[in-house]
PDB file of N, CA and C in Angstrom:
ATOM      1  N   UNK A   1      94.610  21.709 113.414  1.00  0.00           N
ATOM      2  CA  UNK A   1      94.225  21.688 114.807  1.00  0.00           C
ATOM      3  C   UNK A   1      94.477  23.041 115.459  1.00  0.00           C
ATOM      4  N   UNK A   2      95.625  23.575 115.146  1.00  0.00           N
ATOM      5  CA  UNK A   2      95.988  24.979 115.847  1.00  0.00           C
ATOM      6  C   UNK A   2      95.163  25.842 115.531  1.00  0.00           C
ATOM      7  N   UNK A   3      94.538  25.877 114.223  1.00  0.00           N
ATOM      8  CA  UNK A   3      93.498  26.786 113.389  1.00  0.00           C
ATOM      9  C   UNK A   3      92.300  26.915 114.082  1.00  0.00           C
ATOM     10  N   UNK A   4      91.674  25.814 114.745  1.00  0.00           N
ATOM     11  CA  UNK A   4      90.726  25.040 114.855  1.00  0.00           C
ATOM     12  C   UNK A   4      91.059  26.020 116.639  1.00  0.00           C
ATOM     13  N   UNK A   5      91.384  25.749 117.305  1.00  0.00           N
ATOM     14  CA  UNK A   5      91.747  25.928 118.479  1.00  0.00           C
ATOM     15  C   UNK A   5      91.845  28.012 118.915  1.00  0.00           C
ATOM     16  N   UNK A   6      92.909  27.633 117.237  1.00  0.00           N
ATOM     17  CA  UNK A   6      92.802  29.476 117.341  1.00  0.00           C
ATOM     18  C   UNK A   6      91.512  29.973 117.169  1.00  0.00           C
ATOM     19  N   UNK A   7      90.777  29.408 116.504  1.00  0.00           N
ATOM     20  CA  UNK A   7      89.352  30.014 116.002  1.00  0.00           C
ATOM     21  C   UNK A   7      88.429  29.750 117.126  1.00  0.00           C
ATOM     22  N   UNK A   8      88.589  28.977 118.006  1.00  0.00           N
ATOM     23  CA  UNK A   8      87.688  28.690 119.428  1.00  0.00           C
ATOM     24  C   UNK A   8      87.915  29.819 120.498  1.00  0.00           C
ATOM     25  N   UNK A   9      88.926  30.125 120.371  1.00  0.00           N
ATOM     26  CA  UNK A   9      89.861  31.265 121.041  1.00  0.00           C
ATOM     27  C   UNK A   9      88.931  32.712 120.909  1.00  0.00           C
ATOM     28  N   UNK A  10      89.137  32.753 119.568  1.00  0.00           N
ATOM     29  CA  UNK A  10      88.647  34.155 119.011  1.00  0.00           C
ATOM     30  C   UNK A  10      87.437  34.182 119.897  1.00  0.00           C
ATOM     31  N   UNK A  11      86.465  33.205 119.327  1.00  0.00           N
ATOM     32  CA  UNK A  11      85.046  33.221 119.890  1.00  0.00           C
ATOM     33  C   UNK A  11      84.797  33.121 121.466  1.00  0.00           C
ATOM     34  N   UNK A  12      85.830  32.543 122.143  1.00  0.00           N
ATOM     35  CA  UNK A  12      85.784  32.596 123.500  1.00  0.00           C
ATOM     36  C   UNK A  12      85.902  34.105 123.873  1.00  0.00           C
ATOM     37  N   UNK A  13      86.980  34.438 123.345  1.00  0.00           N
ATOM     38  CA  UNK A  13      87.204  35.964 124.007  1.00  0.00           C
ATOM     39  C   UNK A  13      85.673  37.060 123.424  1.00  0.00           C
ATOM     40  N   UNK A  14      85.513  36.827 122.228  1.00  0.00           N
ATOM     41  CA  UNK A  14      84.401  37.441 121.561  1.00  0.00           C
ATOM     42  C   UNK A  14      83.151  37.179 122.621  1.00  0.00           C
ATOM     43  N   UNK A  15      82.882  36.017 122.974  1.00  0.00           N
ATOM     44  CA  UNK A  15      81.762  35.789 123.742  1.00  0.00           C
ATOM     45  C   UNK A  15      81.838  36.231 125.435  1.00  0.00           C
ATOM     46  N   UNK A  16      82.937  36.372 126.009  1.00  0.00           N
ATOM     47  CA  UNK A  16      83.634  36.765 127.057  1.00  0.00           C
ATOM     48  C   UNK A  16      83.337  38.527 126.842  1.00  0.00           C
ATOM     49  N   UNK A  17      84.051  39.013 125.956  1.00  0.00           N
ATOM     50  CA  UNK A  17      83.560  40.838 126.130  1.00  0.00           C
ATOM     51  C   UNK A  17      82.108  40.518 125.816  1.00  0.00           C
ATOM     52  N   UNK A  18      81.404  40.184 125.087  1.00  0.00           N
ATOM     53  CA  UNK A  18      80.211  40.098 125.205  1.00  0.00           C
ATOM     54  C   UNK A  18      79.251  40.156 126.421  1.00  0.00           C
ATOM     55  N   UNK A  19      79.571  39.281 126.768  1.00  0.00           N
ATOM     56  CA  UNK A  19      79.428  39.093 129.024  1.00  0.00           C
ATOM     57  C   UNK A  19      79.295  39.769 129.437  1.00  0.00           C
ATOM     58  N   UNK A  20      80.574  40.792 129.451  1.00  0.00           N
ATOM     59  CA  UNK A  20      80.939  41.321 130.245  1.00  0.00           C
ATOM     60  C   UNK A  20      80.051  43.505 129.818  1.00  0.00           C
ATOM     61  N   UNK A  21      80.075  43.100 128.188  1.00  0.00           N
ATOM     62  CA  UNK A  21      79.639  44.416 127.886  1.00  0.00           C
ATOM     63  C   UNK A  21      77.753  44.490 127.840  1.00  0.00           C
ATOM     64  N   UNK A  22      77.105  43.980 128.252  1.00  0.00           N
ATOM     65  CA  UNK A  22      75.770  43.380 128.102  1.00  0.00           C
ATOM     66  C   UNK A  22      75.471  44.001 129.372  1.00  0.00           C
ATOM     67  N   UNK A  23      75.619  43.497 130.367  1.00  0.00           N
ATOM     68  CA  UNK A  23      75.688  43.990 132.083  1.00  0.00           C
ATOM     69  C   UNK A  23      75.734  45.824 131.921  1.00  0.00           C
ATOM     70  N   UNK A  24      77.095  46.030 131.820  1.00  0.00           N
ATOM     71  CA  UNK A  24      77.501  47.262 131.208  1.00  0.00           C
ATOM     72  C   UNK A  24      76.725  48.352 130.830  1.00  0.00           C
ATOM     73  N   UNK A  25      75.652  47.581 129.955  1.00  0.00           N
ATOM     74  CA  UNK A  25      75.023  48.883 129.065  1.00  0.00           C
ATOM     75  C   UNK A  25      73.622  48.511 129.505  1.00  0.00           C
ATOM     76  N   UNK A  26      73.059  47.831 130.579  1.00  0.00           N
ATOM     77  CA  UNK A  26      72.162  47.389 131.606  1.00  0.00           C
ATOM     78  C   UNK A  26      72.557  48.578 132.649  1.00  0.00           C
ATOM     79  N   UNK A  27      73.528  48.691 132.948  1.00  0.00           N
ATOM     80  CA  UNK A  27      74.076  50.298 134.138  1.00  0.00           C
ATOM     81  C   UNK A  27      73.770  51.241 133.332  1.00  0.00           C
ATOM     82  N   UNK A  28      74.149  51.487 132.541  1.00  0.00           N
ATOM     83  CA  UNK A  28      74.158  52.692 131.770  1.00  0.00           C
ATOM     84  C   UNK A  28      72.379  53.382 131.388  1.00  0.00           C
ATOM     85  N   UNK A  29      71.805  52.800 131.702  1.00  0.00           N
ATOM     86  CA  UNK A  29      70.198  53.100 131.539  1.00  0.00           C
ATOM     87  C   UNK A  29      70.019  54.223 132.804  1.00  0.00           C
ATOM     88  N   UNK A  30      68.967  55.304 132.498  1.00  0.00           N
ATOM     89  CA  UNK A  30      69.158  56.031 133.659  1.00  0.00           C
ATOM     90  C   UNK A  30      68.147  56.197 134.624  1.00  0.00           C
ATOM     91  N   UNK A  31      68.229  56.629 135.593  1.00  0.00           N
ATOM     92  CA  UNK A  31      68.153  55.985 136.902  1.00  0.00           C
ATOM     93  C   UNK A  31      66.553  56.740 137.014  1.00  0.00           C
ATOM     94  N   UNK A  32      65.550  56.386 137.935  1.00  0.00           N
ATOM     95  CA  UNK A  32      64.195  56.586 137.636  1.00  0.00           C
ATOM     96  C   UNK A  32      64.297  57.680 138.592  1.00  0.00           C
ATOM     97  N   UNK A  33      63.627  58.785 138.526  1.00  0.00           N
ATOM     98  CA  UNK A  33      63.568  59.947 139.215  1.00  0.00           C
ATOM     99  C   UNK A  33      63.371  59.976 141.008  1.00  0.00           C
ATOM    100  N   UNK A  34      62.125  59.364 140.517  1.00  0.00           N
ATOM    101  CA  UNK A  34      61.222  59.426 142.207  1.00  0.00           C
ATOM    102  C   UNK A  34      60.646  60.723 142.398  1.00  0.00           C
ATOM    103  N   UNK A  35      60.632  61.195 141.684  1.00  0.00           N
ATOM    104  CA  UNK A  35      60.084  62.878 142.191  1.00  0.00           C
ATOM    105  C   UNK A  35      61.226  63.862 142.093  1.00  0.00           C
ATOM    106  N   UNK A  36      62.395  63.984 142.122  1.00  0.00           N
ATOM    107  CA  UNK A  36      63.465  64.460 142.505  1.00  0.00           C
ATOM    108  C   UNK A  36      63.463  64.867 141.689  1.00  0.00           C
ATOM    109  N   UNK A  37      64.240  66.466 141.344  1.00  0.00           N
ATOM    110  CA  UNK A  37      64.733  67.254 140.241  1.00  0.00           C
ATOM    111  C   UNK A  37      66.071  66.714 139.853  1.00  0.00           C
ATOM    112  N   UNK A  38      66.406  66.532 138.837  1.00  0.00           N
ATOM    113  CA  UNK A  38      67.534  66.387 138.569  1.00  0.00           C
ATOM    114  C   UNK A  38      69.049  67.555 138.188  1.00  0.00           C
ATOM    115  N   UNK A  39      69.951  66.763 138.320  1.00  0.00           N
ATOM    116  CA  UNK A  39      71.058  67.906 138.357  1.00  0.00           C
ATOM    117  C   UNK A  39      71.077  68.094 137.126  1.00  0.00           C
ATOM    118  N   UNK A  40      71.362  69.928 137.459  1.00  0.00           N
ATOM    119  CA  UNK A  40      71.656  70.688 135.789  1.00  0.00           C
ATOM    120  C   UNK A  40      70.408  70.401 134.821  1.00  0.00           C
ATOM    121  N   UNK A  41      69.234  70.352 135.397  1.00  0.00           N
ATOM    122  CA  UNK A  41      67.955  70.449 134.874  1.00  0.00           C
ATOM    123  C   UNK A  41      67.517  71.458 134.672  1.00  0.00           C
ATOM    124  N   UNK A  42      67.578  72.386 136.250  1.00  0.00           N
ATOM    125  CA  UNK A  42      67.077  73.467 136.141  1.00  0.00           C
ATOM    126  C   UNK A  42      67.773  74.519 135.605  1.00  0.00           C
ATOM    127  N   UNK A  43      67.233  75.742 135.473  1.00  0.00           N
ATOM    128  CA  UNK A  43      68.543  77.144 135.352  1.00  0.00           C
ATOM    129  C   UNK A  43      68.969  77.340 137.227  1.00  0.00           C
ATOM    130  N   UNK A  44      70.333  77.724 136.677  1.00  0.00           N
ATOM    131  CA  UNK A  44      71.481  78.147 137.607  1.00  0.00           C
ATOM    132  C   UNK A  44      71.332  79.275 138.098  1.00  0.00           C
ATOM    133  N   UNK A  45      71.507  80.118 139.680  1.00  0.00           N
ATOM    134  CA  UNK A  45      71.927  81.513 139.504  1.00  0.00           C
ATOM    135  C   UNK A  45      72.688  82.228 138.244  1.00  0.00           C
ATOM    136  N   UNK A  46      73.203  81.597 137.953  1.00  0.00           N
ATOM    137  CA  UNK A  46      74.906  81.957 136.960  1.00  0.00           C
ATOM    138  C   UNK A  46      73.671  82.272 135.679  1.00  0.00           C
ATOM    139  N   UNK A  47      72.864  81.734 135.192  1.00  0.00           N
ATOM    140  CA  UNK A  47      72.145  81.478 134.254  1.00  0.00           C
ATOM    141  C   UNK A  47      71.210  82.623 134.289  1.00  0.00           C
ATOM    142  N   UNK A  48      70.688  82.790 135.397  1.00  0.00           N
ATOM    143  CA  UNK A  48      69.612  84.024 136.323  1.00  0.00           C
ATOM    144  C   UNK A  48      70.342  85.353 135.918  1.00  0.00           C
ATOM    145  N   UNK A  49      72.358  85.288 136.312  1.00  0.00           N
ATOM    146  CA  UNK A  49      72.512  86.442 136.453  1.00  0.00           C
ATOM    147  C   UNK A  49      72.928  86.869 135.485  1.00  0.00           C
ATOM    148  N   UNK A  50      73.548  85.545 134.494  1.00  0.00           N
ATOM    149  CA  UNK A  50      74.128  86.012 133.198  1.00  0.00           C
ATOM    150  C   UNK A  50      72.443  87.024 132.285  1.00  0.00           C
ATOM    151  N   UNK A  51      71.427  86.625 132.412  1.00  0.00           N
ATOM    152  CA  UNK A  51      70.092  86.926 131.612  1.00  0.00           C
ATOM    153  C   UNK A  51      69.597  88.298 132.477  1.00  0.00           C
ATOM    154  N   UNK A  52      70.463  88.738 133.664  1.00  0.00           N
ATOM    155  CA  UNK A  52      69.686  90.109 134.335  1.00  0.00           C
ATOM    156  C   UNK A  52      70.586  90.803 133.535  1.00  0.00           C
ATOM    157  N   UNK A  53      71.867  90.622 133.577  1.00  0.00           N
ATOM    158  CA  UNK A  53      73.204  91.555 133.075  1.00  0.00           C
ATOM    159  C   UNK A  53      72.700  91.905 131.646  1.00  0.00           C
ATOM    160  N   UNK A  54      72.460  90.709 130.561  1.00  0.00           N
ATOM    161  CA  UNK A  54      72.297  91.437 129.474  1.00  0.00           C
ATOM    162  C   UNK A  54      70.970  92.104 129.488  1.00  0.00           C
ATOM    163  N   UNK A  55      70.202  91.824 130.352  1.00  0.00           N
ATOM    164  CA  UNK A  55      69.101  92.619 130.312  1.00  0.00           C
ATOM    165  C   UNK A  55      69.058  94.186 130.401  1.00  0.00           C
ATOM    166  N   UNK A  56      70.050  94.304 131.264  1.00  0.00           N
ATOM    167  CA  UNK A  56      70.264  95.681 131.809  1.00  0.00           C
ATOM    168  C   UNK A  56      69.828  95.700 133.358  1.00  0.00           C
ATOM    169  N   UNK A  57      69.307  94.606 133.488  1.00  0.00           N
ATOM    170  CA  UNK A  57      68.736  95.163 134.884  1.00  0.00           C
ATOM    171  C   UNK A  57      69.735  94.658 136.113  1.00  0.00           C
ATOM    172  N   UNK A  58      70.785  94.032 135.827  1.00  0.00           N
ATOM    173  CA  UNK A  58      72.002  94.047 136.837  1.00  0.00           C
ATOM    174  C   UNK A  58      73.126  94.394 136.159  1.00  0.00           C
ATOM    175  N   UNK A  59      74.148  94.744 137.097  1.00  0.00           N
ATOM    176  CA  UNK A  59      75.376  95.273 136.984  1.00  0.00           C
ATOM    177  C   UNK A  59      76.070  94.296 136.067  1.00  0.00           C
ATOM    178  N   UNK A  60      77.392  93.812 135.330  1.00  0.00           N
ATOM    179  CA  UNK A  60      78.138  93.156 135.069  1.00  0.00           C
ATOM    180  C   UNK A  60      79.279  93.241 136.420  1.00  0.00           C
ATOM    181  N   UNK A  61      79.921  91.945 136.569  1.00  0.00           N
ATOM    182  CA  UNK A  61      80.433  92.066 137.538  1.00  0.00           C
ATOM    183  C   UNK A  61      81.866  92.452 137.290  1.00  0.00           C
ATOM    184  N   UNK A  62      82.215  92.224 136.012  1.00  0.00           N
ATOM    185  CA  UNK A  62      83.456  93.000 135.844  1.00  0.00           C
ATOM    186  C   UNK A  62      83.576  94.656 135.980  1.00  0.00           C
ATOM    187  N   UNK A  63      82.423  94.940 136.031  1.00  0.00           N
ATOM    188  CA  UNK A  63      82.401  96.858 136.351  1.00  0.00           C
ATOM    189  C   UNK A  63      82.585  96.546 137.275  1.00  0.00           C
ATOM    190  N   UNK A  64      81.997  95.531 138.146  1.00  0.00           N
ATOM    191  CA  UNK A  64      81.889  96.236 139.904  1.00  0.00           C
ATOM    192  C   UNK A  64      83.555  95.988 140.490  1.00  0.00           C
ATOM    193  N   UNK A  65      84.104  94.687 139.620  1.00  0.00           N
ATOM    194  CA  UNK A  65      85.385  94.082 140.011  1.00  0.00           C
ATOM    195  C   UNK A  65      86.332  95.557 139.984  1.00  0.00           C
ATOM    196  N   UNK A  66      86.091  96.055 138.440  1.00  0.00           N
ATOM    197  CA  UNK A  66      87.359  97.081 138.129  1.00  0.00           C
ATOM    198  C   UNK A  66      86.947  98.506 138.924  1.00  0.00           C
ATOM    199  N   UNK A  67      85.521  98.898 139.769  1.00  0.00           N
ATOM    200  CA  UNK A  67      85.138  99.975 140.472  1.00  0.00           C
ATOM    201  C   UNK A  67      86.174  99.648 141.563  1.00  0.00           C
ATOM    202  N   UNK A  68      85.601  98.675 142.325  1.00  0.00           N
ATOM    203  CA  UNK A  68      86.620  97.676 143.563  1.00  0.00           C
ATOM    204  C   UNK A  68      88.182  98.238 143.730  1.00  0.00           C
ATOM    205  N   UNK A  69      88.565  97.672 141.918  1.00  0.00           N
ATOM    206  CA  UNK A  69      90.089  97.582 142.407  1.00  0.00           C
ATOM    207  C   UNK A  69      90.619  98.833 142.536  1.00  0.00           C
ATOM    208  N   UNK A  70      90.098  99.864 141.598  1.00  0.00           N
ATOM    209  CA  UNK A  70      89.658 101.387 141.669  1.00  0.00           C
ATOM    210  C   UNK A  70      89.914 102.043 143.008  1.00  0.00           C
ATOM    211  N   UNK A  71      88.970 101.462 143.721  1.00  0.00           N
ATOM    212  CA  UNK A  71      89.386 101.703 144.861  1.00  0.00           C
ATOM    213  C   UNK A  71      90.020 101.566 146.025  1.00  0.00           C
ATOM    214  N   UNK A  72      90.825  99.966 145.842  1.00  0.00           N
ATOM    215  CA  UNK A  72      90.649  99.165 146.973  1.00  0.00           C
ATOM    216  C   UNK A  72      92.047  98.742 146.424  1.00  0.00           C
ATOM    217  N   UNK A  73      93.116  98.877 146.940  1.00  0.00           N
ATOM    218  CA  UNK A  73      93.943  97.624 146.026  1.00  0.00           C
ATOM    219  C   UNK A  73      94.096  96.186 146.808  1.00  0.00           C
ATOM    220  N   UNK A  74      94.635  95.080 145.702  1.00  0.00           N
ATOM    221  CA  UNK A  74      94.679  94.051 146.027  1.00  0.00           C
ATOM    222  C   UNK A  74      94.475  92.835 144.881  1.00  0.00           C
ATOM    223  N   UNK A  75      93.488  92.000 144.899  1.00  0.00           N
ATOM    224  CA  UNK A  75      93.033  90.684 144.414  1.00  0.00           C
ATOM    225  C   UNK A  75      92.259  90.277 144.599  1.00  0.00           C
ATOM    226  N   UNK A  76      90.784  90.026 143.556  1.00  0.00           N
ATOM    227  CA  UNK A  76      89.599  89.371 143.567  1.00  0.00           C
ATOM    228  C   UNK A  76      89.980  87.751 144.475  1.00  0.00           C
ATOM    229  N   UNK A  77      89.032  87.254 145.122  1.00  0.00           N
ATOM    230  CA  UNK A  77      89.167  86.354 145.585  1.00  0.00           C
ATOM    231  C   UNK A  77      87.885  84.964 145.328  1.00  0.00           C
ATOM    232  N   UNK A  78      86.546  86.288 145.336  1.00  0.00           N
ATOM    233  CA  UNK A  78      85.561  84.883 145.188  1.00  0.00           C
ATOM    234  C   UNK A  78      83.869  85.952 145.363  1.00  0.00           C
ATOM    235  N   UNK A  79      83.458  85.642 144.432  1.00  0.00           N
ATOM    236  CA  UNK A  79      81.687  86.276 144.792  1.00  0.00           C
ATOM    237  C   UNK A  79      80.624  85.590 144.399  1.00  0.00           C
ATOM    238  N   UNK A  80      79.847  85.477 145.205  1.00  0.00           N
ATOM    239  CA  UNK A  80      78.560  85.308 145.381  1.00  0.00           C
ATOM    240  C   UNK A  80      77.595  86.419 145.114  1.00  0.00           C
ATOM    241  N   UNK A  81      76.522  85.505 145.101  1.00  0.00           N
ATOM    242  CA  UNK A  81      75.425  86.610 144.671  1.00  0.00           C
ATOM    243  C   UNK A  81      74.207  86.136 145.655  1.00  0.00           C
ATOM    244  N   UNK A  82      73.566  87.059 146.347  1.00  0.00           N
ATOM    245  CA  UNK A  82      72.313  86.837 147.310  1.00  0.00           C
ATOM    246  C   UNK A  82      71.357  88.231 147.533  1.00  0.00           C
ATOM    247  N   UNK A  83      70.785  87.985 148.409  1.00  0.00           N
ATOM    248  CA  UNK A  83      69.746  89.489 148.475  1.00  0.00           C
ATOM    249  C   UNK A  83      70.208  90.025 149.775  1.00  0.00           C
ATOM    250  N   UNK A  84      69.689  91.189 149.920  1.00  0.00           N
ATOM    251  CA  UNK A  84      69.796  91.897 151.225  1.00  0.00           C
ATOM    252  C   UNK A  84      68.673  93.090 151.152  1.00  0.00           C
ATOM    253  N   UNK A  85      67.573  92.948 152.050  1.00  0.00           N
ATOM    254  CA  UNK A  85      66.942  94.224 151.507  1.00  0.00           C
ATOM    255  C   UNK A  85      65.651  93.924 150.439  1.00  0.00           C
ATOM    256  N   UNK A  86      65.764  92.434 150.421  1.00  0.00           N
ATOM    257  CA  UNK A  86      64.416  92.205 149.125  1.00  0.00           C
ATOM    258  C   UNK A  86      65.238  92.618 147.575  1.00  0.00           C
ATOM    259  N   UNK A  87      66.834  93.612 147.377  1.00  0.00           N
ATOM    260  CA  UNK A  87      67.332  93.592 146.962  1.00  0.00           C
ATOM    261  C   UNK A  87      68.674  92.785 146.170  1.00  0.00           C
ATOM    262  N   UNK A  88      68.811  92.347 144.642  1.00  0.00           N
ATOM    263  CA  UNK A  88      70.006  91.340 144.402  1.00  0.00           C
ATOM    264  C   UNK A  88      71.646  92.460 144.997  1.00  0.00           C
ATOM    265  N   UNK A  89      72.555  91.367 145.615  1.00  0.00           N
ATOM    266  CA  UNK A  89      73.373  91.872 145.667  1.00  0.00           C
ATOM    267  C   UNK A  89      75.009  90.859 145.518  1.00  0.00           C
ATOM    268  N   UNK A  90      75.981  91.467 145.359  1.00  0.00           N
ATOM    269  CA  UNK A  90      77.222  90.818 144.650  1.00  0.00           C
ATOM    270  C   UNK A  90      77.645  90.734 146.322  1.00  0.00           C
ATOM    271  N   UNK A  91      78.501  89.158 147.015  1.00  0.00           N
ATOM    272  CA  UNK A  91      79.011  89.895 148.121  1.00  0.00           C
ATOM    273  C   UNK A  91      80.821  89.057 147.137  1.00  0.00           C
ATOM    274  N   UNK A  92      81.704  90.346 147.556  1.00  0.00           N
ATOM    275  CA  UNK A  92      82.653  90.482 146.718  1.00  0.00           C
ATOM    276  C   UNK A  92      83.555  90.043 147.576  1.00  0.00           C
ATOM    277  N   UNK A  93      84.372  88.944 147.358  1.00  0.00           N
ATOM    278  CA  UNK A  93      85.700  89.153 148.506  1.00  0.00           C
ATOM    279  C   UNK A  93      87.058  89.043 147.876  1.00  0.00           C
ATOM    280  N   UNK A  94      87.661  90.107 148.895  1.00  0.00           N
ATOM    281  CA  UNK A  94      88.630  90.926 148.262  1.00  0.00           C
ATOM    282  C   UNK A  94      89.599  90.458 149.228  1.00  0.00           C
ATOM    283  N   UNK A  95      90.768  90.386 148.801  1.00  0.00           N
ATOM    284  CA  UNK A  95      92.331  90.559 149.828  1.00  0.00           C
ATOM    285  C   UNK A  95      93.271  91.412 149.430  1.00  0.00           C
ATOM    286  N   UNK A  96      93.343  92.171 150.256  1.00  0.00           N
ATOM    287  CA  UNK A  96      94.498  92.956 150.395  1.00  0.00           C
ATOM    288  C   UNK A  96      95.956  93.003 150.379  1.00  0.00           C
ATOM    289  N   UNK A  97      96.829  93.994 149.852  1.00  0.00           N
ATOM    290  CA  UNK A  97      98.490  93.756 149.643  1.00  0.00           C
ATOM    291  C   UNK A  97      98.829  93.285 151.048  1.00  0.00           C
ATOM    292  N   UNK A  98      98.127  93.375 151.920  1.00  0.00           N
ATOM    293  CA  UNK A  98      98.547  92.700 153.680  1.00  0.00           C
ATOM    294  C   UNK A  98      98.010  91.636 154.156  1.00  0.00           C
ATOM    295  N   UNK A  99      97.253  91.176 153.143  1.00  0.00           N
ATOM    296  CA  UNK A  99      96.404  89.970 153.186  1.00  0.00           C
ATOM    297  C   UNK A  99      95.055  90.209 154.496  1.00  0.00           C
ATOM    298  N   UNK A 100      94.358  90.959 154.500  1.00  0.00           N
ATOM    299  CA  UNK A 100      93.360  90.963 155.117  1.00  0.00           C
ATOM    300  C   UNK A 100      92.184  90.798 153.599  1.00  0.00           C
ATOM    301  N   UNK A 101      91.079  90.203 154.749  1.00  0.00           N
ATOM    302  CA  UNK A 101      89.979  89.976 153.724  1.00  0.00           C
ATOM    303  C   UNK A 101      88.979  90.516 153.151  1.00  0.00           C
ATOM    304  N   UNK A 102      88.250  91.573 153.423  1.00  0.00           N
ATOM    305  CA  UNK A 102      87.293  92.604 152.870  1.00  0.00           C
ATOM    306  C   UNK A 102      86.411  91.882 151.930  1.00  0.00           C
ATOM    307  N   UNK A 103      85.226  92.038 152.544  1.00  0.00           N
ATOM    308  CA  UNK A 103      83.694  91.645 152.171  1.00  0.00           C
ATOM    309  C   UNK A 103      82.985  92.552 151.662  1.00  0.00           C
ATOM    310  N   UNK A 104      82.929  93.003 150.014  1.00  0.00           N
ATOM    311  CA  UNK A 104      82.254  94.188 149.928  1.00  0.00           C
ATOM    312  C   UNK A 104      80.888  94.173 149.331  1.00  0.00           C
ATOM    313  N   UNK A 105      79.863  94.766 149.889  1.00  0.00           N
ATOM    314  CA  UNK A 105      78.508  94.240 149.592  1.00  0.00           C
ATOM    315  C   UNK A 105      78.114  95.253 148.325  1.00  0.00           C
ATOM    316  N   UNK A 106      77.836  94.773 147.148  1.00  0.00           N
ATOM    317  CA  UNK A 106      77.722  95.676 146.489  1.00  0.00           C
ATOM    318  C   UNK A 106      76.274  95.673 145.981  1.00  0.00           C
ATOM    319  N   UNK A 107      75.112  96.697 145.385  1.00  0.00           N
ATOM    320  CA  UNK A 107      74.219  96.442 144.753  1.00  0.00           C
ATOM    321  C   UNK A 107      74.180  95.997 143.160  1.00  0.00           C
ATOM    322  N   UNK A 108      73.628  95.073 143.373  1.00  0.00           N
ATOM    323  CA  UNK A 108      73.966  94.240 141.745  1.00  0.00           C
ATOM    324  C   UNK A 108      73.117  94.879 141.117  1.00  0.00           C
ATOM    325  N   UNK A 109      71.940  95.969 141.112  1.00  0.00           N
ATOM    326  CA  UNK A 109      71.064  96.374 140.071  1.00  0.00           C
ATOM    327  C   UNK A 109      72.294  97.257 139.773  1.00  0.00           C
ATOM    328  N   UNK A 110      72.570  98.822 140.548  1.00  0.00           N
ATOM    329  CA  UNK A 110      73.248  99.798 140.600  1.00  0.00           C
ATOM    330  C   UNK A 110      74.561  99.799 140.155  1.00  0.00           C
ATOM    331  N   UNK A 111      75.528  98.855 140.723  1.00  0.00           N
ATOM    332  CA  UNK A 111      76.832  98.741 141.117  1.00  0.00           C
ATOM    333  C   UNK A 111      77.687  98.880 141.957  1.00  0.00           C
ATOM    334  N   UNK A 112      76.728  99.851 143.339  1.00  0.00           N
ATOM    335  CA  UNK A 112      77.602 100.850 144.016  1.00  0.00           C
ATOM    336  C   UNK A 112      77.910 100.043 145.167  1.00  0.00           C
ATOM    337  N   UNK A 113      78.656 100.093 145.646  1.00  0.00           N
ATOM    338  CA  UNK A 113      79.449  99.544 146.890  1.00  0.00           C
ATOM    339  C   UNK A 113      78.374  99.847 147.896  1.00  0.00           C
ATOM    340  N   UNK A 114      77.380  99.109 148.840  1.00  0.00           N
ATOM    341  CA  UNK A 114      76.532  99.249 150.047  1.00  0.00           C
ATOM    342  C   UNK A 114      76.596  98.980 151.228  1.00  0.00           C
ATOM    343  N   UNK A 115      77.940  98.140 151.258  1.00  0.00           N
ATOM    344  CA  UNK A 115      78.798  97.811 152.542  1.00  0.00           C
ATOM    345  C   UNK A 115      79.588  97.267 152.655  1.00  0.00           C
ATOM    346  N   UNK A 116      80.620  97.085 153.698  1.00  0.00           N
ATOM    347  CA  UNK A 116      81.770  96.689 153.608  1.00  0.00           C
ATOM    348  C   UNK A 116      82.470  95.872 155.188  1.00  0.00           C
ATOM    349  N   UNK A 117      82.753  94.645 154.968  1.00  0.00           N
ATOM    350  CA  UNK A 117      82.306  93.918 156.188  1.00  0.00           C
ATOM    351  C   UNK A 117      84.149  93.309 156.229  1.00  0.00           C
ATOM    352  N   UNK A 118      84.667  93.435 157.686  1.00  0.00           N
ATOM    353  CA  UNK A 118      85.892  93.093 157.580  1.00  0.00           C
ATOM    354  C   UNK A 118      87.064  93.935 157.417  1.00  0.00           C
ATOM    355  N   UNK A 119      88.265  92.974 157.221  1.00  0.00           N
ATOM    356  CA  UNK A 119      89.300  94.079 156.726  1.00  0.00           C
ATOM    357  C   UNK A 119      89.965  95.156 157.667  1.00  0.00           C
TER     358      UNK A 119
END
């Protein structure tokens, strides 16, 4: 009888994750577009800028970082990349041993520092 009972058991619980994993993998189907691009479909800036750099036709941003510190002392903080000018450009932000913030606009074909906002 206990055998009998244990073995009803098994199959209860067996049929129970069953239930429960059926639903489950009913969610897991993916979701219909509508027109919408999906994320990480397209290429990235990051993707854009990593393919100009080895191209040659933009700066690496570690030159422009170590030109920067070259000149500037302190601590990288955070950059973006946008245009100015119909031109690509790095905007670099920098903090200082006094903690001010310095925005330095640099040309991402060239490298050269083109302005400097703040600080």
């Amino acid at each position: 009888m206990r055998r009998l009972l244990r073995n009803v058991g098994i199959r209860t619980a067996a049929a129970a994750a069953l239930a429960v994993a059926v639903p489950t993998a009913a969610l897991a189907q993916p979701w219909q577009d509508y027109g919408r691009p999906a994320y990480g479909a397209e290429r990235s800036d990051q993707d854009r800028a990593r393919d100009a750099v080895r191209s040659g036709r933009q700066a690496p941003l570690a030159r422009v970082l170590g030109m920067i510190a070259q000149r500037t002392p302190g601590r990288h903080l955070n950059t973006t990349q946008g245009e100015m000018g119909g031109r690509p450009v790095y905007f670099v932000q920098w903090q200082t041993p006094d903690g001010r913030v310095v925005i330095f606009v640099v040309d991402a074909e060239s490298g050269a520092v083109i302005g400097r906002q703040g600080g």
